[in-house]
PDB file of N, CA and C in Angstrom:
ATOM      1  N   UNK A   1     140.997 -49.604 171.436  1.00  0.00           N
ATOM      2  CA  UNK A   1     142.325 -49.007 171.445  1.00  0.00           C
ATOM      3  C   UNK A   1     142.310 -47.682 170.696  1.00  0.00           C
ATOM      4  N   UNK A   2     141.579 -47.491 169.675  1.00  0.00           N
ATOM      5  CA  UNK A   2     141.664 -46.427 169.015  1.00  0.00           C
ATOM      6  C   UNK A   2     141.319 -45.265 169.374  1.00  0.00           C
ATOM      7  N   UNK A   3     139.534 -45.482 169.880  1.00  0.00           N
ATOM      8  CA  UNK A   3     139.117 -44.423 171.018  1.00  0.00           C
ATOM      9  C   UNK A   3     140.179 -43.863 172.185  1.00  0.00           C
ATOM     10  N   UNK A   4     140.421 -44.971 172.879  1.00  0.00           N
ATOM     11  CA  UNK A   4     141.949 -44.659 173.731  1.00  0.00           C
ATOM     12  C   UNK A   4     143.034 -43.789 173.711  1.00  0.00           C
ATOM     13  N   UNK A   5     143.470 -43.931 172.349  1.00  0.00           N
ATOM     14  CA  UNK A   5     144.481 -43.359 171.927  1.00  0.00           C
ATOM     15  C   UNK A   5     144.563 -41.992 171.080  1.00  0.00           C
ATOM     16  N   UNK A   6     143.247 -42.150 170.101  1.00  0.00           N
ATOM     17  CA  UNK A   6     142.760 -40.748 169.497  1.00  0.00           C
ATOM     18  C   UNK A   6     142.189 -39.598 170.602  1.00  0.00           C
ATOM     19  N   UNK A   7     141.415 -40.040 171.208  1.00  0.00           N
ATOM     20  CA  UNK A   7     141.245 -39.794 172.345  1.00  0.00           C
ATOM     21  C   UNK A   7     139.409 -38.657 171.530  1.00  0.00           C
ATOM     22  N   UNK A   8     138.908 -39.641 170.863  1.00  0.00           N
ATOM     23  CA  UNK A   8     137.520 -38.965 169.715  1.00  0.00           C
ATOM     24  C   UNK A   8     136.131 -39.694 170.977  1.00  0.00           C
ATOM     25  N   UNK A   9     135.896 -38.605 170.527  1.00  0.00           N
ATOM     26  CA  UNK A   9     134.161 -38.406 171.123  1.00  0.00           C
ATOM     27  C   UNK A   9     133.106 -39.255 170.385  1.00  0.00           C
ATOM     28  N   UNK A  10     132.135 -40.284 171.115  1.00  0.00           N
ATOM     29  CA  UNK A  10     131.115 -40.602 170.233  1.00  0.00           C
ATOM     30  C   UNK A  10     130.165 -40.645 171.115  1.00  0.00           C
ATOM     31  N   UNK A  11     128.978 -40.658 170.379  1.00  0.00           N
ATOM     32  CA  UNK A  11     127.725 -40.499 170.765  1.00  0.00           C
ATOM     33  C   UNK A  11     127.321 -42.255 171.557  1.00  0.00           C
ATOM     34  N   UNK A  12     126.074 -41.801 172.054  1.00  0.00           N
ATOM     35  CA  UNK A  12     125.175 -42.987 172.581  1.00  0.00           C
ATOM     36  C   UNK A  12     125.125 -43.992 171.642  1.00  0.00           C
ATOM     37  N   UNK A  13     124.928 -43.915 170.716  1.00  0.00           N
ATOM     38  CA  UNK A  13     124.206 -44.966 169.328  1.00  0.00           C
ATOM     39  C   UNK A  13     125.313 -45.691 169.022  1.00  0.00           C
ATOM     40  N   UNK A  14     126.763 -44.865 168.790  1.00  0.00           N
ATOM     41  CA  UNK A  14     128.102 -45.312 168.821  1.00  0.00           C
ATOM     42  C   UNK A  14     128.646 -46.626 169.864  1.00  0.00           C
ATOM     43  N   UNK A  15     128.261 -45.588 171.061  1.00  0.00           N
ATOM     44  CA  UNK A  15     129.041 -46.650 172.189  1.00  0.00           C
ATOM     45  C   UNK A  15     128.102 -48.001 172.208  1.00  0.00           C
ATOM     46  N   UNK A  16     126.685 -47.739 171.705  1.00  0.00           N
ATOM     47  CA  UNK A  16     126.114 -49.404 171.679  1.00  0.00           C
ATOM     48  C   UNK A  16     126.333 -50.454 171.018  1.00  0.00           C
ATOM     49  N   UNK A  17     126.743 -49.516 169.673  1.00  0.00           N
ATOM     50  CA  UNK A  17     127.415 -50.182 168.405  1.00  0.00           C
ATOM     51  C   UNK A  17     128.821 -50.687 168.735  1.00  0.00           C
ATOM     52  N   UNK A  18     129.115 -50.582 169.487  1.00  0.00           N
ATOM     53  CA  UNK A  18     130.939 -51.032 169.541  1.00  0.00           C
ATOM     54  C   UNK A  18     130.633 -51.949 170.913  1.00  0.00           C
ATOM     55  N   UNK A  19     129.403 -51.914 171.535  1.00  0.00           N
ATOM     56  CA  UNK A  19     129.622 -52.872 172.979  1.00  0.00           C
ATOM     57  C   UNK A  19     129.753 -52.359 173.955  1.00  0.00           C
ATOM     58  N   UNK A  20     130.291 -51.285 174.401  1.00  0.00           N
ATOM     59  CA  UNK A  20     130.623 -50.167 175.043  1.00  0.00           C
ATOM     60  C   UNK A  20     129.627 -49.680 175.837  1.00  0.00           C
ATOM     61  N   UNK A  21     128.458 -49.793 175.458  1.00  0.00           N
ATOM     62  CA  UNK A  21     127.120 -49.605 176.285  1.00  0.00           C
ATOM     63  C   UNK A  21     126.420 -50.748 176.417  1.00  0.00           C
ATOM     64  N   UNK A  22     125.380 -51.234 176.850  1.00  0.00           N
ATOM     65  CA  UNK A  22     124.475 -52.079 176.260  1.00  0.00           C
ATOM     66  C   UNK A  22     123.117 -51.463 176.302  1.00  0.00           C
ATOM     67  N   UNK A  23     122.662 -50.553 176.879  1.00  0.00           N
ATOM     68  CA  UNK A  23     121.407 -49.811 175.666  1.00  0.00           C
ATOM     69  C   UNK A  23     121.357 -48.396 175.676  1.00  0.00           C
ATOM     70  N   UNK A  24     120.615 -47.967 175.329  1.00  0.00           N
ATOM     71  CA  UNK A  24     120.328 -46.023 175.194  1.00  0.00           C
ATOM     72  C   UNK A  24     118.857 -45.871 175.296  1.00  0.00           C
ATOM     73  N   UNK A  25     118.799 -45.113 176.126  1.00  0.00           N
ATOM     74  CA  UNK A  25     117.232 -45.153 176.647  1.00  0.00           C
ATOM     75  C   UNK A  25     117.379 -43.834 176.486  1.00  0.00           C
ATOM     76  N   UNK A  26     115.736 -43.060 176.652  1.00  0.00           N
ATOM     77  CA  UNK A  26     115.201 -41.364 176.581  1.00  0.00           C
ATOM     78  C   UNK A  26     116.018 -40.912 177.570  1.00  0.00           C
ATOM     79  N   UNK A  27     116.267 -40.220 177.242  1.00  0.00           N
ATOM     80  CA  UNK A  27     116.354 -39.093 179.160  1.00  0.00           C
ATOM     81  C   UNK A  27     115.105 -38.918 179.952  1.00  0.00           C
ATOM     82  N   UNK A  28     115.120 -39.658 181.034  1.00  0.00           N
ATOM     83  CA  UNK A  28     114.319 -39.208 182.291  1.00  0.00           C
ATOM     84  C   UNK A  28     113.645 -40.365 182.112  1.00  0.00           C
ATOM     85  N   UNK A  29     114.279 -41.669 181.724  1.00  0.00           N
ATOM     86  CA  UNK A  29     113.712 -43.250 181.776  1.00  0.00           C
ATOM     87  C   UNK A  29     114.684 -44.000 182.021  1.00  0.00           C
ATOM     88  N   UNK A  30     116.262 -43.070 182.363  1.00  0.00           N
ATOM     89  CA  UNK A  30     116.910 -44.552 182.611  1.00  0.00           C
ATOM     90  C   UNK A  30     116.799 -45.013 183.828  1.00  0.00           C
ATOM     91  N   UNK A  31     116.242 -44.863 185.312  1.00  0.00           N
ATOM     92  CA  UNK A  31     115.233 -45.940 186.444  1.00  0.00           C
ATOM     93  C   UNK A  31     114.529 -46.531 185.825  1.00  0.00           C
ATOM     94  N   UNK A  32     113.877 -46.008 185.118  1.00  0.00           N
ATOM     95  CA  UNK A  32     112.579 -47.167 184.785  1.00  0.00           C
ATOM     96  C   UNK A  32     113.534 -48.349 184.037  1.00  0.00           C
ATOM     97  N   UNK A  33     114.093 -47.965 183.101  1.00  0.00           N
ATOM     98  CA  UNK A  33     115.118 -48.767 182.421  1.00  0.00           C
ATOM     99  C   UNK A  33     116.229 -49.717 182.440  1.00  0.00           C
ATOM    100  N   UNK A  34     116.504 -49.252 184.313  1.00  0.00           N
ATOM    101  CA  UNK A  34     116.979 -50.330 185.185  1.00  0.00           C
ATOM    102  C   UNK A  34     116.756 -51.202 186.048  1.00  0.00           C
ATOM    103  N   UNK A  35     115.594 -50.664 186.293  1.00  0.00           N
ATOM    104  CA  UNK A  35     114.146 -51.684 187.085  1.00  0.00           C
ATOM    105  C   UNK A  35     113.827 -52.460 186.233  1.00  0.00           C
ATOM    106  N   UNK A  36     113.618 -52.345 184.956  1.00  0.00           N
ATOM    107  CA  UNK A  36     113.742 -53.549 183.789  1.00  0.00           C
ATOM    108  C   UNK A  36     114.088 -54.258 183.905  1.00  0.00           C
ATOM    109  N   UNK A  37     115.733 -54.105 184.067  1.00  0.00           N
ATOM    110  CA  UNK A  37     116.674 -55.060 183.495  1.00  0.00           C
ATOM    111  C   UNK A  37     116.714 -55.424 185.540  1.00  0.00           C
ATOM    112  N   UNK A  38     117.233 -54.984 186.545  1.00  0.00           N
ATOM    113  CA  UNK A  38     116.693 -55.882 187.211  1.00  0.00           C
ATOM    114  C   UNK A  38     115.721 -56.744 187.755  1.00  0.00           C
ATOM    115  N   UNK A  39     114.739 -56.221 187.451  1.00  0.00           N
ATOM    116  CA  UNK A  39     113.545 -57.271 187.874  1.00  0.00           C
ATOM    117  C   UNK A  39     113.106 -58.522 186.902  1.00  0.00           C
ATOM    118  N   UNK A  40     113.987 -58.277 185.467  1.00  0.00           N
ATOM    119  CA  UNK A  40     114.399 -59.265 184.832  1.00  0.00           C
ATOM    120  C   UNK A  40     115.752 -60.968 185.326  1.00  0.00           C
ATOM    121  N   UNK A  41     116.560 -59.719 186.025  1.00  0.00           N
ATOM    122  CA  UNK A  41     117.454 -60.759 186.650  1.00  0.00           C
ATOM    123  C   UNK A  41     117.211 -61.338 187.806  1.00  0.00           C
ATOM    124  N   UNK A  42     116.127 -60.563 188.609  1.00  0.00           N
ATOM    125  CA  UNK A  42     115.711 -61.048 189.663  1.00  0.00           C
ATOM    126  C   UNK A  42     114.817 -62.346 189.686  1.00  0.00           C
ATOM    127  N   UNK A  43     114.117 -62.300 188.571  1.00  0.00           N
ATOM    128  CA  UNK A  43     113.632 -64.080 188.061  1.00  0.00           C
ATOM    129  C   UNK A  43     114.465 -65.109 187.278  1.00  0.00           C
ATOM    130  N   UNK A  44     115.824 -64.705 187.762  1.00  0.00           N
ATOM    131  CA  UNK A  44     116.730 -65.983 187.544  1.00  0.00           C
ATOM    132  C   UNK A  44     117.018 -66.801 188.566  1.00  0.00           C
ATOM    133  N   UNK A  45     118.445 -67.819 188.112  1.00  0.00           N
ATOM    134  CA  UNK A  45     118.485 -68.301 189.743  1.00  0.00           C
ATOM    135  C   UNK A  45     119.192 -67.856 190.540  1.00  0.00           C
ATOM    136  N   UNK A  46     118.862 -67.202 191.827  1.00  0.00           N
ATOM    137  CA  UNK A  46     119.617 -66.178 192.827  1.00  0.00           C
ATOM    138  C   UNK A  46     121.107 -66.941 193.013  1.00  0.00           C
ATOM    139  N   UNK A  47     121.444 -67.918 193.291  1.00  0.00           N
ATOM    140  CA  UNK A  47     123.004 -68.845 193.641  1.00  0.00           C
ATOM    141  C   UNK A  47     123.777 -68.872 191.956  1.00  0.00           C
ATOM    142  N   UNK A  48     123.238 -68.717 190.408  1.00  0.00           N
ATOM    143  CA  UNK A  48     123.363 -68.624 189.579  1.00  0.00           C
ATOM    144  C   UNK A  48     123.869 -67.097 189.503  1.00  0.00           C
ATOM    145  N   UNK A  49     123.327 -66.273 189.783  1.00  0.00           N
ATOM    146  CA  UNK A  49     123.648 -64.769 189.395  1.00  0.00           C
ATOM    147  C   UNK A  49     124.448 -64.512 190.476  1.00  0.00           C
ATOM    148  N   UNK A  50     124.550 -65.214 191.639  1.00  0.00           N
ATOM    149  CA  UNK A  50     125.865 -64.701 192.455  1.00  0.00           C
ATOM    150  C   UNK A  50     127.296 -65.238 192.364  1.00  0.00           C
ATOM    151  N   UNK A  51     127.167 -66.177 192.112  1.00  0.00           N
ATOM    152  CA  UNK A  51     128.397 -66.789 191.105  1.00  0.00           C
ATOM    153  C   UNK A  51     128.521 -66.329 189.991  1.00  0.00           C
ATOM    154  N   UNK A  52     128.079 -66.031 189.302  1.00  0.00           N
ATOM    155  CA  UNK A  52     127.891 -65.313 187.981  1.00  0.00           C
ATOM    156  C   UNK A  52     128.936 -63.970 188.077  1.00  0.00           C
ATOM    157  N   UNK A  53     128.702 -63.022 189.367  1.00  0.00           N
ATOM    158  CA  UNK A  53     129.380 -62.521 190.017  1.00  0.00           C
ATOM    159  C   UNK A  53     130.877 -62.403 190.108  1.00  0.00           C
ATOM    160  N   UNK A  54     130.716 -63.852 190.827  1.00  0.00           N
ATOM    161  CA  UNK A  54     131.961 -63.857 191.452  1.00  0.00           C
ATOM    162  C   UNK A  54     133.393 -64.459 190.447  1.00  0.00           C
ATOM    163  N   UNK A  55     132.559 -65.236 189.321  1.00  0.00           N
ATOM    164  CA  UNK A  55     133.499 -65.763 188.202  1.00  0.00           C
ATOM    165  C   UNK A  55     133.698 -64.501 187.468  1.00  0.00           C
ATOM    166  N   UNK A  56     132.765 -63.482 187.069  1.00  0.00           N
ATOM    167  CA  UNK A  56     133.457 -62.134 186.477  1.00  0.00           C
ATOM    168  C   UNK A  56     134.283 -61.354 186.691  1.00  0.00           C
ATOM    169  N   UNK A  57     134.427 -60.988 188.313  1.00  0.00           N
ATOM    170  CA  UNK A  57     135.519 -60.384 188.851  1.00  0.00           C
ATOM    171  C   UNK A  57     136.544 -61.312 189.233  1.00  0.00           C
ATOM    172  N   UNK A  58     136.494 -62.516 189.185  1.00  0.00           N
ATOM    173  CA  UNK A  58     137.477 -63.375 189.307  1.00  0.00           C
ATOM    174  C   UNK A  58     138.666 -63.411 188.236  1.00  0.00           C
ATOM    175  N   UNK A  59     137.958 -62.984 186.498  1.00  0.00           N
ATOM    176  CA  UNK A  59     137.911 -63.074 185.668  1.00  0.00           C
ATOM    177  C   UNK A  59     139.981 -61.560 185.237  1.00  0.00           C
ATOM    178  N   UNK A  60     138.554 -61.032 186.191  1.00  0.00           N
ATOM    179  CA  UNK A  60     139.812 -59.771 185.990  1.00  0.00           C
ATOM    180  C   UNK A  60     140.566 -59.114 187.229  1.00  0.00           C
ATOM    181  N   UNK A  61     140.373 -60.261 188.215  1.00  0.00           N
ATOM    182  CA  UNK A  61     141.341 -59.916 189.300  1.00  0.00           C
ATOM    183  C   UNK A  61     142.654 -60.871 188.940  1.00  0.00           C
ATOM    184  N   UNK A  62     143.774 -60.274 188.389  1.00  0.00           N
ATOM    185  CA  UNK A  62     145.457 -61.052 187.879  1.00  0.00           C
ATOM    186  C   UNK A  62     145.383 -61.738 188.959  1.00  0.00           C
ATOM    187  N   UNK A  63     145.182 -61.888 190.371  1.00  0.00           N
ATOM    188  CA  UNK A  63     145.756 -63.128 190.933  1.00  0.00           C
ATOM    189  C   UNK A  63     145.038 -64.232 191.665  1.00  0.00           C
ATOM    190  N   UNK A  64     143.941 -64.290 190.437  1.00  0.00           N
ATOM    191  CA  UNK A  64     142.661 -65.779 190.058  1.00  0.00           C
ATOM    192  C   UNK A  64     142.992 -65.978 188.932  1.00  0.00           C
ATOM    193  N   UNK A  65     142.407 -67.462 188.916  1.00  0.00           N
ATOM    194  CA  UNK A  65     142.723 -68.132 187.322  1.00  0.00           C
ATOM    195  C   UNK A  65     140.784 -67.838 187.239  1.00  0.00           C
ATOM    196  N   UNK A  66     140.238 -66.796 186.584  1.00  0.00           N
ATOM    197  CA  UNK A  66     139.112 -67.035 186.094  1.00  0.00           C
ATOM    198  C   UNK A  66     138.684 -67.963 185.583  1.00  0.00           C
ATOM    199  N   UNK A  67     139.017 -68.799 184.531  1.00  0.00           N
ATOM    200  CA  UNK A  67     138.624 -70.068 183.955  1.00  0.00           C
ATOM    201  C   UNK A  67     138.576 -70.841 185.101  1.00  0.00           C
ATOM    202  N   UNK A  68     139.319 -71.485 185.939  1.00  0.00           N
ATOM    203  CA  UNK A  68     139.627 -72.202 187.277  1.00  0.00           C
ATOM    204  C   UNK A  68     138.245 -71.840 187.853  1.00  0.00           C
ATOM    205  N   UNK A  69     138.050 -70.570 188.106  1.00  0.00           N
ATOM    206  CA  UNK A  69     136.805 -70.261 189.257  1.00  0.00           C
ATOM    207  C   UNK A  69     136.009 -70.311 187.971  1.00  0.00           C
ATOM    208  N   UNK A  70     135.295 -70.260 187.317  1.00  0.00           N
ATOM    209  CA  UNK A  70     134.451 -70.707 186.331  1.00  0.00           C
ATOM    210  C   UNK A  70     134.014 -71.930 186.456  1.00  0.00           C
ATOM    211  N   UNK A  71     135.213 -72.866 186.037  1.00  0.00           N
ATOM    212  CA  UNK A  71     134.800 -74.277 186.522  1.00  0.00           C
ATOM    213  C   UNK A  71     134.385 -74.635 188.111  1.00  0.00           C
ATOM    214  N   UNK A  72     135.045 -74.191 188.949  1.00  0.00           N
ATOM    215  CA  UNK A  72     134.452 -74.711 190.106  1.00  0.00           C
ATOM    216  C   UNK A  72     133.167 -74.252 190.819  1.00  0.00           C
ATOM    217  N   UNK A  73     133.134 -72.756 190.284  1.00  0.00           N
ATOM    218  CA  UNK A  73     131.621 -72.887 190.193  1.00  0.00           C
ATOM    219  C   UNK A  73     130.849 -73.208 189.618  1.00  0.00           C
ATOM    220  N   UNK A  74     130.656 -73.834 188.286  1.00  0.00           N
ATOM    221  CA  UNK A  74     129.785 -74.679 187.570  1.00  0.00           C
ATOM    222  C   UNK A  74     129.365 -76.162 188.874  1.00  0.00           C
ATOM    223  N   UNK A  75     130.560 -76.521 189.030  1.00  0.00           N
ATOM    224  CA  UNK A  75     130.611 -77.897 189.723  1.00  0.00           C
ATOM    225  C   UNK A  75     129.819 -77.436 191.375  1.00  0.00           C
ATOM    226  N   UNK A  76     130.144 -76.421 191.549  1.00  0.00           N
ATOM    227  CA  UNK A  76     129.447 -75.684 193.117  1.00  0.00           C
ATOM    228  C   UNK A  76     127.734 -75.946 192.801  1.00  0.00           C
ATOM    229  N   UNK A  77     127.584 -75.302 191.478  1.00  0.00           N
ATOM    230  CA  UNK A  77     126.198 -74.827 191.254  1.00  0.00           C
ATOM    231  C   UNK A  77     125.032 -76.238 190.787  1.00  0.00           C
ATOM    232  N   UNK A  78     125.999 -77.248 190.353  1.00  0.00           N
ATOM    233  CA  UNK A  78     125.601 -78.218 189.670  1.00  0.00           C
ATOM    234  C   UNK A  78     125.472 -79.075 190.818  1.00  0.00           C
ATOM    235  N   UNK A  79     125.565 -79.219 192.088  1.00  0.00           N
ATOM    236  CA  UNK A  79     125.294 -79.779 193.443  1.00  0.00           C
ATOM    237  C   UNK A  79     124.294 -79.318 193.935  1.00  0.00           C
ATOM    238  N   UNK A  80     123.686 -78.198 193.395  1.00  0.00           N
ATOM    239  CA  UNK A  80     122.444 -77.654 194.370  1.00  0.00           C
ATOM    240  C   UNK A  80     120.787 -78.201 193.874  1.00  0.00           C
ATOM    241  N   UNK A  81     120.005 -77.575 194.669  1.00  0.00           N
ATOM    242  CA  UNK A  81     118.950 -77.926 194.371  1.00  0.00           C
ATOM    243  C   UNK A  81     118.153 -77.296 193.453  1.00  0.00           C
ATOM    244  N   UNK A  82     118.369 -75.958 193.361  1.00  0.00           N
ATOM    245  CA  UNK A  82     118.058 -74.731 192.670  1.00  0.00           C
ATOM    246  C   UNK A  82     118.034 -75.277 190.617  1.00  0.00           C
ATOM    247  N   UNK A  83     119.600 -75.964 191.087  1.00  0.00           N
ATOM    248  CA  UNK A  83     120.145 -76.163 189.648  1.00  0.00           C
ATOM    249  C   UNK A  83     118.948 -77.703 188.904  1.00  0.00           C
ATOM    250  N   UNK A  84     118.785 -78.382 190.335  1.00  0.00           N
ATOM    251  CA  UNK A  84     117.766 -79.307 189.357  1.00  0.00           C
ATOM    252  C   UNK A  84     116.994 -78.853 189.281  1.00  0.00           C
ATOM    253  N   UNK A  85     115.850 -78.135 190.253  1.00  0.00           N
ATOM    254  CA  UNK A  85     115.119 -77.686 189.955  1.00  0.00           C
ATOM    255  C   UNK A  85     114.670 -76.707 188.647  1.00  0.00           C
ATOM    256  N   UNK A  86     116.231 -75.963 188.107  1.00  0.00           N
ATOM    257  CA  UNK A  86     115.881 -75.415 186.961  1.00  0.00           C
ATOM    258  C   UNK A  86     115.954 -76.125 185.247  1.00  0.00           C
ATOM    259  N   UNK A  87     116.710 -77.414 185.980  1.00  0.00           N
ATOM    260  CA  UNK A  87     116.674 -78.164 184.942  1.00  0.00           C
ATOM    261  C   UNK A  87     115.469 -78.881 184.630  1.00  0.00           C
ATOM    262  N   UNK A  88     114.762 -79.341 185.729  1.00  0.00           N
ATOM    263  CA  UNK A  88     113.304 -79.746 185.181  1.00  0.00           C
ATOM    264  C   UNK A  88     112.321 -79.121 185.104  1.00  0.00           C
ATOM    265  N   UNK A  89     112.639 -77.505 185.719  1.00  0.00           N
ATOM    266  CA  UNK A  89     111.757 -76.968 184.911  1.00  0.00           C
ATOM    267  C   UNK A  89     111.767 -76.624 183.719  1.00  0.00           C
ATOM    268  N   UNK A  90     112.661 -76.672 183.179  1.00  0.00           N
ATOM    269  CA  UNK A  90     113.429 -76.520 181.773  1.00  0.00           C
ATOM    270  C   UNK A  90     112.589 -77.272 180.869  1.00  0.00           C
ATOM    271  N   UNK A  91     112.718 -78.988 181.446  1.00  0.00           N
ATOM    272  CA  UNK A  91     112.155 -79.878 180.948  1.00  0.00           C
ATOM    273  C   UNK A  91     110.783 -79.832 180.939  1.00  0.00           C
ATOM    274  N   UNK A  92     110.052 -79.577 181.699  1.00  0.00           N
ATOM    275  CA  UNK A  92     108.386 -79.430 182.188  1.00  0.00           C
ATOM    276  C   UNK A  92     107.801 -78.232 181.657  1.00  0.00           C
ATOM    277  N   UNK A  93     108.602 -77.700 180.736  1.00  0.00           N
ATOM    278  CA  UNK A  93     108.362 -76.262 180.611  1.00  0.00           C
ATOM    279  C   UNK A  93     107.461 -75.360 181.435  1.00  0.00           C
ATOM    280  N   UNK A  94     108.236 -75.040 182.307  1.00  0.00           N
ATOM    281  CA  UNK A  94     107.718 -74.400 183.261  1.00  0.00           C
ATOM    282  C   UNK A  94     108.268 -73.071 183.834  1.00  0.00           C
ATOM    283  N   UNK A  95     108.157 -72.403 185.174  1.00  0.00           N
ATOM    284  CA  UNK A  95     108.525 -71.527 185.574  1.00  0.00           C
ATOM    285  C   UNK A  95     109.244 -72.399 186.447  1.00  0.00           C
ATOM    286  N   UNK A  96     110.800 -72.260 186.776  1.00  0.00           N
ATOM    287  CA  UNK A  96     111.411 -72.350 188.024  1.00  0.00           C
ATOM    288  C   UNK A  96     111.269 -71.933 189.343  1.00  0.00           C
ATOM    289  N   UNK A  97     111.033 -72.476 190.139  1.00  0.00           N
ATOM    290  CA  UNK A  97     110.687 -72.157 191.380  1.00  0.00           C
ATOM    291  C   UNK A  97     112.154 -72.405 192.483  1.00  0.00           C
ATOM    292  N   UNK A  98     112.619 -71.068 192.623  1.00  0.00           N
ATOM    293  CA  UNK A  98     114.365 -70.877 192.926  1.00  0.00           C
ATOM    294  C   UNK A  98     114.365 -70.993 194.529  1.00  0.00           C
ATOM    295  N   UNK A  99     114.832 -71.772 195.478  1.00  0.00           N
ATOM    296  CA  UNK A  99     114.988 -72.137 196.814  1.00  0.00           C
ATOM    297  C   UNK A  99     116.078 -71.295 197.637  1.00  0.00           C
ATOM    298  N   UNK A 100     116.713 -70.762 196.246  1.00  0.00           N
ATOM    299  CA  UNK A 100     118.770 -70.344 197.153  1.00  0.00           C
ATOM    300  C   UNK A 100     119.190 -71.434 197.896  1.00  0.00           C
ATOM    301  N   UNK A 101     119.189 -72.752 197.341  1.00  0.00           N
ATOM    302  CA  UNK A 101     119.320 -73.481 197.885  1.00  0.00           C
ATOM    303  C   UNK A 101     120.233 -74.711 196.877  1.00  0.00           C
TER     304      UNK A 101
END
């Protein structure tokens, strides 16, 4: 609110510190820096990160109950195969092996 309203300038280091960003990379590395972070999410579970999705903007579209779609996709995701599968790999300590399924 304050930024908002003062209407004050801050730097990179600032906006990470308040949440506002989530990192600060060199100049002329932020591709590489996002190929990171997706090819990080890309070894999750694909039906997990698309719901993941869809409960966030659910979240802040006024005419969804976000919590509501939260829960029913837990209960969506918790029917699949993907989801046991990541639970025993969990258990087996292992790598998950994701079906989209």
């Amino acid at each position: 609110m304050e930024l908002l309203m003062t209407g004050d300038m801050i730097g990179a280091e600032e906006a990470v510190r308040l949440g506002l960003a989530n990192h600060m990379v060199d100049a002329g590395t932020e591709v590489e820096a996002a190929i990171k972070i997706i090819n990080k999410i890309a070894t999750k579970a694909p039906l997990a990160i698309g719901e993941t999705i869809k409960v966030v903007n659910d979240l802040y579209d006024h005419t969804k109950d976000g919590y509501h779609s939260e829960v029913e996709s837990f209960g969506r995701l918790a029917a699949t195969d993907d989801f046991k599968e990541g639970a025993i790999a969990f258990i087996e300590k292992r790598k998950a092996e994701f079906k989209r399924k």
